[in-house]
C-alpha atoms as a PDB file:
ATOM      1  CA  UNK A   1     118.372 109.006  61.711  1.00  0.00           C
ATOM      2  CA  UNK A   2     121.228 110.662  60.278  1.00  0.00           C
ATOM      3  CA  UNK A   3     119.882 110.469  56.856  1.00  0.00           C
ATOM      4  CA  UNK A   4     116.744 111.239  58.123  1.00  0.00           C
ATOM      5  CA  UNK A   5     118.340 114.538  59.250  1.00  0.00           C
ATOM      6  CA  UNK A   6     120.359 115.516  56.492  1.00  0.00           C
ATOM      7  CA  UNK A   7     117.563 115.028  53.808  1.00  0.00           C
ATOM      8  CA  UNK A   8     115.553 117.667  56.102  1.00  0.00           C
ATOM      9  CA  UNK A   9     118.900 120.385  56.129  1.00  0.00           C
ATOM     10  CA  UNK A  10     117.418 121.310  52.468  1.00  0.00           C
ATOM     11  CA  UNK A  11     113.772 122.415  53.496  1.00  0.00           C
ATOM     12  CA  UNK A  12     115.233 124.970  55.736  1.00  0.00           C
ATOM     13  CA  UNK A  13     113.868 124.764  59.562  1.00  0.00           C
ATOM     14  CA  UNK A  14     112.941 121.749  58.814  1.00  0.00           C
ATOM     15  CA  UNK A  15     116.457 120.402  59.591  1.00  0.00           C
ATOM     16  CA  UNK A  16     116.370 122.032  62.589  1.00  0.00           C
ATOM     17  CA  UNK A  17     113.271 120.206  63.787  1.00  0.00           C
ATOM     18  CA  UNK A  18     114.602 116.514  62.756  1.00  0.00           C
ATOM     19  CA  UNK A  19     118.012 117.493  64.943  1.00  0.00           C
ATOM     20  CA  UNK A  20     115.875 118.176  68.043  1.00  0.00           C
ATOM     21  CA  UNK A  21     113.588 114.948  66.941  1.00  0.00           C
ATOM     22  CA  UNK A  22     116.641 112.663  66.891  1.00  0.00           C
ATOM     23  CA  UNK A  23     118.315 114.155  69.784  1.00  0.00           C
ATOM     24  CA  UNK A  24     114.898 112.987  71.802  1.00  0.00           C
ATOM     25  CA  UNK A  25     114.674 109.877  70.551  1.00  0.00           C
ATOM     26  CA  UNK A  26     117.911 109.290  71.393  1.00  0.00           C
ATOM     27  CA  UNK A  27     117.706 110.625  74.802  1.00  0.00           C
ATOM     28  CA  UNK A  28     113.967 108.426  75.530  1.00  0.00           C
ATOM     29  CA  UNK A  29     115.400 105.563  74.501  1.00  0.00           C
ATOM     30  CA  UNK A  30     118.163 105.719  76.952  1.00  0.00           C
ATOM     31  CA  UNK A  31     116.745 107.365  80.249  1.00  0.00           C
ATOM     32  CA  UNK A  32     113.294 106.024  80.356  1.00  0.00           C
ATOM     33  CA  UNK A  33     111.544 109.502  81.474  1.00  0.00           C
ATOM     34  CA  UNK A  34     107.969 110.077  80.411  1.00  0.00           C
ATOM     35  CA  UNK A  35     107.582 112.335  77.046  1.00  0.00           C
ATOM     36  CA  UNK A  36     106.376 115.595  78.747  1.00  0.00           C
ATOM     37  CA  UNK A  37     109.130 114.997  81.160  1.00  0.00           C
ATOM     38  CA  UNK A  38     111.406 115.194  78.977  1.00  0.00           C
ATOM     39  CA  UNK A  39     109.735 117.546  76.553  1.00  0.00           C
ATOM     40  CA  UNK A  40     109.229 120.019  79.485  1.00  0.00           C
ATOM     41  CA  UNK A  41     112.945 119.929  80.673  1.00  0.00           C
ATOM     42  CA  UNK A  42     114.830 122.932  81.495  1.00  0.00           C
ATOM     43  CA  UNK A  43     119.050 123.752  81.688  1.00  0.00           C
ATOM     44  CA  UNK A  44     118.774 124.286  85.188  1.00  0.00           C
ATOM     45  CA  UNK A  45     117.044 121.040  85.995  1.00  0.00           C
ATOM     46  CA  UNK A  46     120.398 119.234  84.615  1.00  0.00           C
ATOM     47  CA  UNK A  47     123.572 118.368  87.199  1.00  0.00           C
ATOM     48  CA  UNK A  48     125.932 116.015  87.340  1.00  0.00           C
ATOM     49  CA  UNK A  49     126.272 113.594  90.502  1.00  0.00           C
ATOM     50  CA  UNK A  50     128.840 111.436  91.697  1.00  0.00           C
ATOM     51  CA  UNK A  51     132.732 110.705  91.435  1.00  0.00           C
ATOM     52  CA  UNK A  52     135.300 109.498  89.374  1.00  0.00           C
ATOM     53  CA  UNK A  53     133.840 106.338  87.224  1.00  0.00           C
ATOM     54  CA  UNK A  54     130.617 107.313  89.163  1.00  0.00           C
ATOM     55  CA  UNK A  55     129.829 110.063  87.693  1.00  0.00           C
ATOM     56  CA  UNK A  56     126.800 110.899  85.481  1.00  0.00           C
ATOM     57  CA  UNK A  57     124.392 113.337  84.175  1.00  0.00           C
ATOM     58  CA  UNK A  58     121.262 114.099  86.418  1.00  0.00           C
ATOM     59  CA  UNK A  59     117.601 115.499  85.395  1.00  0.00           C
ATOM     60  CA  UNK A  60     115.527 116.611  88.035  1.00  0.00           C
ATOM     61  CA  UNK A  61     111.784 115.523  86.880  1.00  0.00           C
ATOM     62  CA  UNK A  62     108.238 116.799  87.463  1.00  0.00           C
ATOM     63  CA  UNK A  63     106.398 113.582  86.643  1.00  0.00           C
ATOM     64  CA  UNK A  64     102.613 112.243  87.119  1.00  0.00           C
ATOM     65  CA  UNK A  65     103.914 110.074  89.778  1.00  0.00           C
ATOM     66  CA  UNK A  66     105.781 113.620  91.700  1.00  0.00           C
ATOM     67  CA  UNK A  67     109.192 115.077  91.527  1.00  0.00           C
ATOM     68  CA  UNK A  68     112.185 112.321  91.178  1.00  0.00           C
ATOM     69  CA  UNK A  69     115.743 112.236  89.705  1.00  0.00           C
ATOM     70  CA  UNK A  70     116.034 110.599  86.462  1.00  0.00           C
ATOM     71  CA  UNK A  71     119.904 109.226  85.795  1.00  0.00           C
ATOM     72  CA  UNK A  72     121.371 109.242  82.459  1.00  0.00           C
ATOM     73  CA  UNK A  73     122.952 106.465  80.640  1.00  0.00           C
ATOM     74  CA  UNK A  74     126.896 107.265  79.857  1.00  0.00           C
ATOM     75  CA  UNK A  75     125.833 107.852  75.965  1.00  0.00           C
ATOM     76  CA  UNK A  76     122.951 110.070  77.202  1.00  0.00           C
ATOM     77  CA  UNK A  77     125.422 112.738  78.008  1.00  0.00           C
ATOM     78  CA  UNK A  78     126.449 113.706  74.388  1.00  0.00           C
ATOM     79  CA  UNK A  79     123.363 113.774  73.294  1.00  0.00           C
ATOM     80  CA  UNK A  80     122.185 116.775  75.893  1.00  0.00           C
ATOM     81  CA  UNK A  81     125.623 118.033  74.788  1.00  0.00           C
ATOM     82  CA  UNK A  82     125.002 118.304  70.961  1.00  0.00           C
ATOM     83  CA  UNK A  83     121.568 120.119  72.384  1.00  0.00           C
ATOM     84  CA  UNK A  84     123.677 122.633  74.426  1.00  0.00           C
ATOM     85  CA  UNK A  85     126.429 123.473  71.546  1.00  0.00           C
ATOM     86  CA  UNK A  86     123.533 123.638  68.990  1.00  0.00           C
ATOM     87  CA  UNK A  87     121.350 126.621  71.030  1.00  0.00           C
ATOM     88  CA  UNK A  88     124.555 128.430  71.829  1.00  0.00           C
ATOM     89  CA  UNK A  89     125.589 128.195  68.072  1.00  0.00           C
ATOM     90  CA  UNK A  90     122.324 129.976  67.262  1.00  0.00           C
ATOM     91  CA  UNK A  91     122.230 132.231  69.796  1.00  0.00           C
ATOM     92  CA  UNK A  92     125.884 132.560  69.808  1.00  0.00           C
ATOM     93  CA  UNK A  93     125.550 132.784  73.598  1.00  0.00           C
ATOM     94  CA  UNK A  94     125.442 129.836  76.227  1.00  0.00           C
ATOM     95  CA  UNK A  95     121.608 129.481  76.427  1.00  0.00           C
ATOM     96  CA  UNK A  96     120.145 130.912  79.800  1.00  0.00           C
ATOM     97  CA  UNK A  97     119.620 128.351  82.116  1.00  0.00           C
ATOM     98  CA  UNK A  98     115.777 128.776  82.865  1.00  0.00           C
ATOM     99  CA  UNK A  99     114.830 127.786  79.695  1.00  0.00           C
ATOM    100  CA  UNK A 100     113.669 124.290  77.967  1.00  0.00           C
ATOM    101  CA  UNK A 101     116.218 122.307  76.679  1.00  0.00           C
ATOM    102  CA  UNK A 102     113.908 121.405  73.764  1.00  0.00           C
ATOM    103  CA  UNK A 103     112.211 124.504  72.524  1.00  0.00           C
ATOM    104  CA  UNK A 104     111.866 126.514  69.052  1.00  0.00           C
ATOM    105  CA  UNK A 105     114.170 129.328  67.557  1.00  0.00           C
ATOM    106  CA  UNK A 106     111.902 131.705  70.224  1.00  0.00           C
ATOM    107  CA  UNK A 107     112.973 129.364  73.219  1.00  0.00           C
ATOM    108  CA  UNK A 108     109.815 128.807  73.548  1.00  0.00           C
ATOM    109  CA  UNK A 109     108.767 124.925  75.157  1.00  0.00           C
ATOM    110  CA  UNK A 110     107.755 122.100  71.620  1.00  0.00           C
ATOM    111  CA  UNK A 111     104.660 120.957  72.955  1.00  0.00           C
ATOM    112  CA  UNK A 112     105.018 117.695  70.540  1.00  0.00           C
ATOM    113  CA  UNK A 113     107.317 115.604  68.991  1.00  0.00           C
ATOM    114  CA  UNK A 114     104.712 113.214  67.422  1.00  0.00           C
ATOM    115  CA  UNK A 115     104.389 114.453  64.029  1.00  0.00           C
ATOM    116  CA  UNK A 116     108.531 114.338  63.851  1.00  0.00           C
ATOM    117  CA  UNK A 117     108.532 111.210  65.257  1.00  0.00           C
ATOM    118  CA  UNK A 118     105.786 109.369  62.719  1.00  0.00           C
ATOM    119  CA  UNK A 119     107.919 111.305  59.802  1.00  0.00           C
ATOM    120  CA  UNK A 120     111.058 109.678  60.772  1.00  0.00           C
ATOM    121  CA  UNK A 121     109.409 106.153  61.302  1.00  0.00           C
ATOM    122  CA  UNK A 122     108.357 106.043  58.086  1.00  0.00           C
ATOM    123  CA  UNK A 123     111.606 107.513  56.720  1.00  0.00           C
ATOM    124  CA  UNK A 124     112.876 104.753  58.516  1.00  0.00           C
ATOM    125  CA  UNK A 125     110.119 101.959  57.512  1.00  0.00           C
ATOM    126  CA  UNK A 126     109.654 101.599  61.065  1.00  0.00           C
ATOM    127  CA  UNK A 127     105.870 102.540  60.999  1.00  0.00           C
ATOM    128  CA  UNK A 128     104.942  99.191  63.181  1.00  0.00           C
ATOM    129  CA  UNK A 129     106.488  96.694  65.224  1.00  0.00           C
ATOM    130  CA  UNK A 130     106.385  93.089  64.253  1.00  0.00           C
ATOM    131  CA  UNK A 131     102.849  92.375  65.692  1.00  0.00           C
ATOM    132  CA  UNK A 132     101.456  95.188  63.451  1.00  0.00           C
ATOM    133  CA  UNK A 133     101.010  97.566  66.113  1.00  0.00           C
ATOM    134  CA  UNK A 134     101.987 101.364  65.393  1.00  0.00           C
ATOM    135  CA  UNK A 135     104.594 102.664  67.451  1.00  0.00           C
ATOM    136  CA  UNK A 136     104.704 105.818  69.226  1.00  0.00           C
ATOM    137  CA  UNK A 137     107.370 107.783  71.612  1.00  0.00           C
ATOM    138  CA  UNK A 138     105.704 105.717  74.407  1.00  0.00           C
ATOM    139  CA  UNK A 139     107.262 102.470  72.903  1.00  0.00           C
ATOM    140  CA  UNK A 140     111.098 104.228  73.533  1.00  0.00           C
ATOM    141  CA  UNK A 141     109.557 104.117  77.363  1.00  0.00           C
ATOM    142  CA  UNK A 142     109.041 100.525  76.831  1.00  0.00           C
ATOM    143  CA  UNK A 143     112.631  99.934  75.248  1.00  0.00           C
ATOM    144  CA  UNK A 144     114.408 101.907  77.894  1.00  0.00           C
ATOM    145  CA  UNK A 145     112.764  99.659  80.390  1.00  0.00           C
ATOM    146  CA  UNK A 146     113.252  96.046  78.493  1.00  0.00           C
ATOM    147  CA  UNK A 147     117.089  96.863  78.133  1.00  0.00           C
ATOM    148  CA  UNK A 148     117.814  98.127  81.431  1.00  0.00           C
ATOM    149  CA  UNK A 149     115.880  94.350  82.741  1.00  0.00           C
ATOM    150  CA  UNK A 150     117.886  92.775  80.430  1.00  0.00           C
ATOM    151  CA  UNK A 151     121.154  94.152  81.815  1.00  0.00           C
ATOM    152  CA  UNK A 152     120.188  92.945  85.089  1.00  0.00           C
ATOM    153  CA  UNK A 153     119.192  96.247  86.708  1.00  0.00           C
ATOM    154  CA  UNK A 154     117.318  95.683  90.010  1.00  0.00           C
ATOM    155  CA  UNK A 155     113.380  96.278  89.136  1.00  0.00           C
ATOM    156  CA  UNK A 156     113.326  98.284  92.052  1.00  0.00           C
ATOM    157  CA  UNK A 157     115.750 100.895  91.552  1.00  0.00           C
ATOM    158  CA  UNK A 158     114.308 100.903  87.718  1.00  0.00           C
ATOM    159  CA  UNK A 159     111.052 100.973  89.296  1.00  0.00           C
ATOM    160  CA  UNK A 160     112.146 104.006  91.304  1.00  0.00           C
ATOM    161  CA  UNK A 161     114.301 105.636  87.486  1.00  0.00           C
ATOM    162  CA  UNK A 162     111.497 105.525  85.637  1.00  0.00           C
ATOM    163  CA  UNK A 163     108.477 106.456  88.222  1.00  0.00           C
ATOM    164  CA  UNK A 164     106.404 103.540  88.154  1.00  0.00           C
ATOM    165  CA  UNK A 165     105.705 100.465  90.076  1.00  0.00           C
ATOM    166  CA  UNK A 166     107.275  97.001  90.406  1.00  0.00           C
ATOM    167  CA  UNK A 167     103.346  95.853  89.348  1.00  0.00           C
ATOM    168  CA  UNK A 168     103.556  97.919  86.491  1.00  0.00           C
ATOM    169  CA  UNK A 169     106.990  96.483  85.439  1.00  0.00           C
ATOM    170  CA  UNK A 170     105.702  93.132  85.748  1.00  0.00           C
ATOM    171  CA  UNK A 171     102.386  93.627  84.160  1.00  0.00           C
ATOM    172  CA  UNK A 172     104.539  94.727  80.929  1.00  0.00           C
ATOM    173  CA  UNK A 173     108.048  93.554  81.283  1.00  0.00           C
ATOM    174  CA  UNK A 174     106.930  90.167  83.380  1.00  0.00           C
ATOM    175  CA  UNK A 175     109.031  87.750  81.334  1.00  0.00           C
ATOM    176  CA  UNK A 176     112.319  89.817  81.217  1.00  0.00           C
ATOM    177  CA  UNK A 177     111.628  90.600  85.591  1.00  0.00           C
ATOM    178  CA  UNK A 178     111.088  87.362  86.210  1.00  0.00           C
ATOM    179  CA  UNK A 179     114.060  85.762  83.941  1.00  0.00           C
ATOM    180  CA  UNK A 180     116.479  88.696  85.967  1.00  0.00           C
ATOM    181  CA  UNK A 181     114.601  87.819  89.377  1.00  0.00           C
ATOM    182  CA  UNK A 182     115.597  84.101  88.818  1.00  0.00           C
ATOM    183  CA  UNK A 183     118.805  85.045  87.681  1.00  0.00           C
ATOM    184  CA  UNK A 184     119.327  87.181  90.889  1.00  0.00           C
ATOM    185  CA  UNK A 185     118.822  84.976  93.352  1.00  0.00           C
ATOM    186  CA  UNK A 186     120.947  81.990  92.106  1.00  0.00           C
ATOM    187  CA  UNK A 187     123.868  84.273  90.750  1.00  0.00           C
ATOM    188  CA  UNK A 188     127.628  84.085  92.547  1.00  0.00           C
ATOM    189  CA  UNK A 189     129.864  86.064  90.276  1.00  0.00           C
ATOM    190  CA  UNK A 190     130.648  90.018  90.607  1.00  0.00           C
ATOM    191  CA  UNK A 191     128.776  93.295  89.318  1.00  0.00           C
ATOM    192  CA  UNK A 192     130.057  94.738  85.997  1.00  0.00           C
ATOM    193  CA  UNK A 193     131.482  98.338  85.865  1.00  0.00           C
ATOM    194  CA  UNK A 194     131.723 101.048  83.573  1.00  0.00           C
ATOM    195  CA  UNK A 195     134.588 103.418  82.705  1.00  0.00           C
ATOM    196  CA  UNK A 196     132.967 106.879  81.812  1.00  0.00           C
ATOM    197  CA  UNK A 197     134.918 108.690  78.794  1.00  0.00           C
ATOM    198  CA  UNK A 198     136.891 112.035  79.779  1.00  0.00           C
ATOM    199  CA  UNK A 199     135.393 115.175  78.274  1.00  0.00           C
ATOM    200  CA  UNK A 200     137.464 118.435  78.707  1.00  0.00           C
ATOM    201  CA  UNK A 201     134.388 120.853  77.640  1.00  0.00           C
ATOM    202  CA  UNK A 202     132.648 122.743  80.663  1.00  0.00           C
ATOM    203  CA  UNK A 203     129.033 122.342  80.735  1.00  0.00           C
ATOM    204  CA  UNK A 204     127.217 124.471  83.091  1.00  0.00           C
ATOM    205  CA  UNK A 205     125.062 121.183  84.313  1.00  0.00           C
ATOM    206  CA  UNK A 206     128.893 119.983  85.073  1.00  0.00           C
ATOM    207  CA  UNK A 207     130.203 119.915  88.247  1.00  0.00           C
ATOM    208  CA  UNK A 208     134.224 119.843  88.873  1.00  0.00           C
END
């Protein structure tokens, strides 16, 4: 993606759209939200939640299933950061806080990333998957979801991150749910934890 990126810093803007492109790819594959969730983000729909090792990067989500929190993966947050520092770089101002997080040199909301998305796939020789099948954005939905299963997160609180149902999990993840269930249930050893990095920038979606 970085190539990707760099070969599109000599057409002009069109660098600017393959940043914003990779930044959302990035940021699908690792929170699971839908794509107009995402795409329809704002600043002040962003907060941070928790304490100490705990802590992590919140997006507050108008979805098809209603309003839910979405959390952020630890690697999640420096990719909403290199969002931030790139709209206050051209604006030379800290972008207002009422306004999408992905949007064009006007602010205003990118209604689509699909175009970017197909140009980077085939940049990338990524066109389709190993069955044939062309991908889409929709298939980072599908990765979020496999990887989380197969780091043994509970379907129902995934269930809950992603808004779906345990059905739905199953219906598409049903090998990788029932694996973790069976896993689960005959388990004795101790949860895993995860040291979060210190970052001495102030974010306005920070909290102290």
């Amino acid at each position: 993606m970085r190539e990707w990126v760099k070969e599109g810093l000599q057409w002009g803007s069109v660098g600017r759209d393959r940043f914003l492109s990779q930044q959302y790819v990035l940021i699908l594959a690792n929170c699971g939200a839908r794509v107009v969730e995402l795409r329809s983000l704002q600043w002040t729909e962003l907060s941070t939640q928790g304490e100490g090792d705990n802590k992590r990067l919140v997006a507050f989500v108008k979805g098809k299933t209603g309003e839910r929190e979405i959390v952020f993966q630890q690697e999640s947050e420096e990719y909403i950061k290199r969002l931030y520092d790139f709209r206050k770089d051209e604006l030379e101002m800290g972008p207002p806080t009422d306004v999408f997080v992905f949007c064009s040199s006007k602010g205003e909301v990118i209604k689509s990333f699909r175009k970017g998305f197909g140009s980077l796939l085939k940049f990338s020789d990524l066109t389709n998957d190993s069955k044939g099948n062309k991908r889409s954005l929709y298939s980072l939905r599908h990765f979020y979801a496999t990887k989380r299963l197969s780091e043994e997160v509970s379907p129902f609180l995934l269930a809950r991150q992603i808004g779906t149902s345990i059905e739905m999990l199953e219906r598409f993840h049903g090998h990788v749910v029932t694996s973790l269930v069976t896993k689960e249930v005959t388990k004795t050893k101790g949860k895993r934890t995860q040291t979060l990095q210190v970052d001495e920038t102030d974010y306005p979606f920070e909290t102290a």
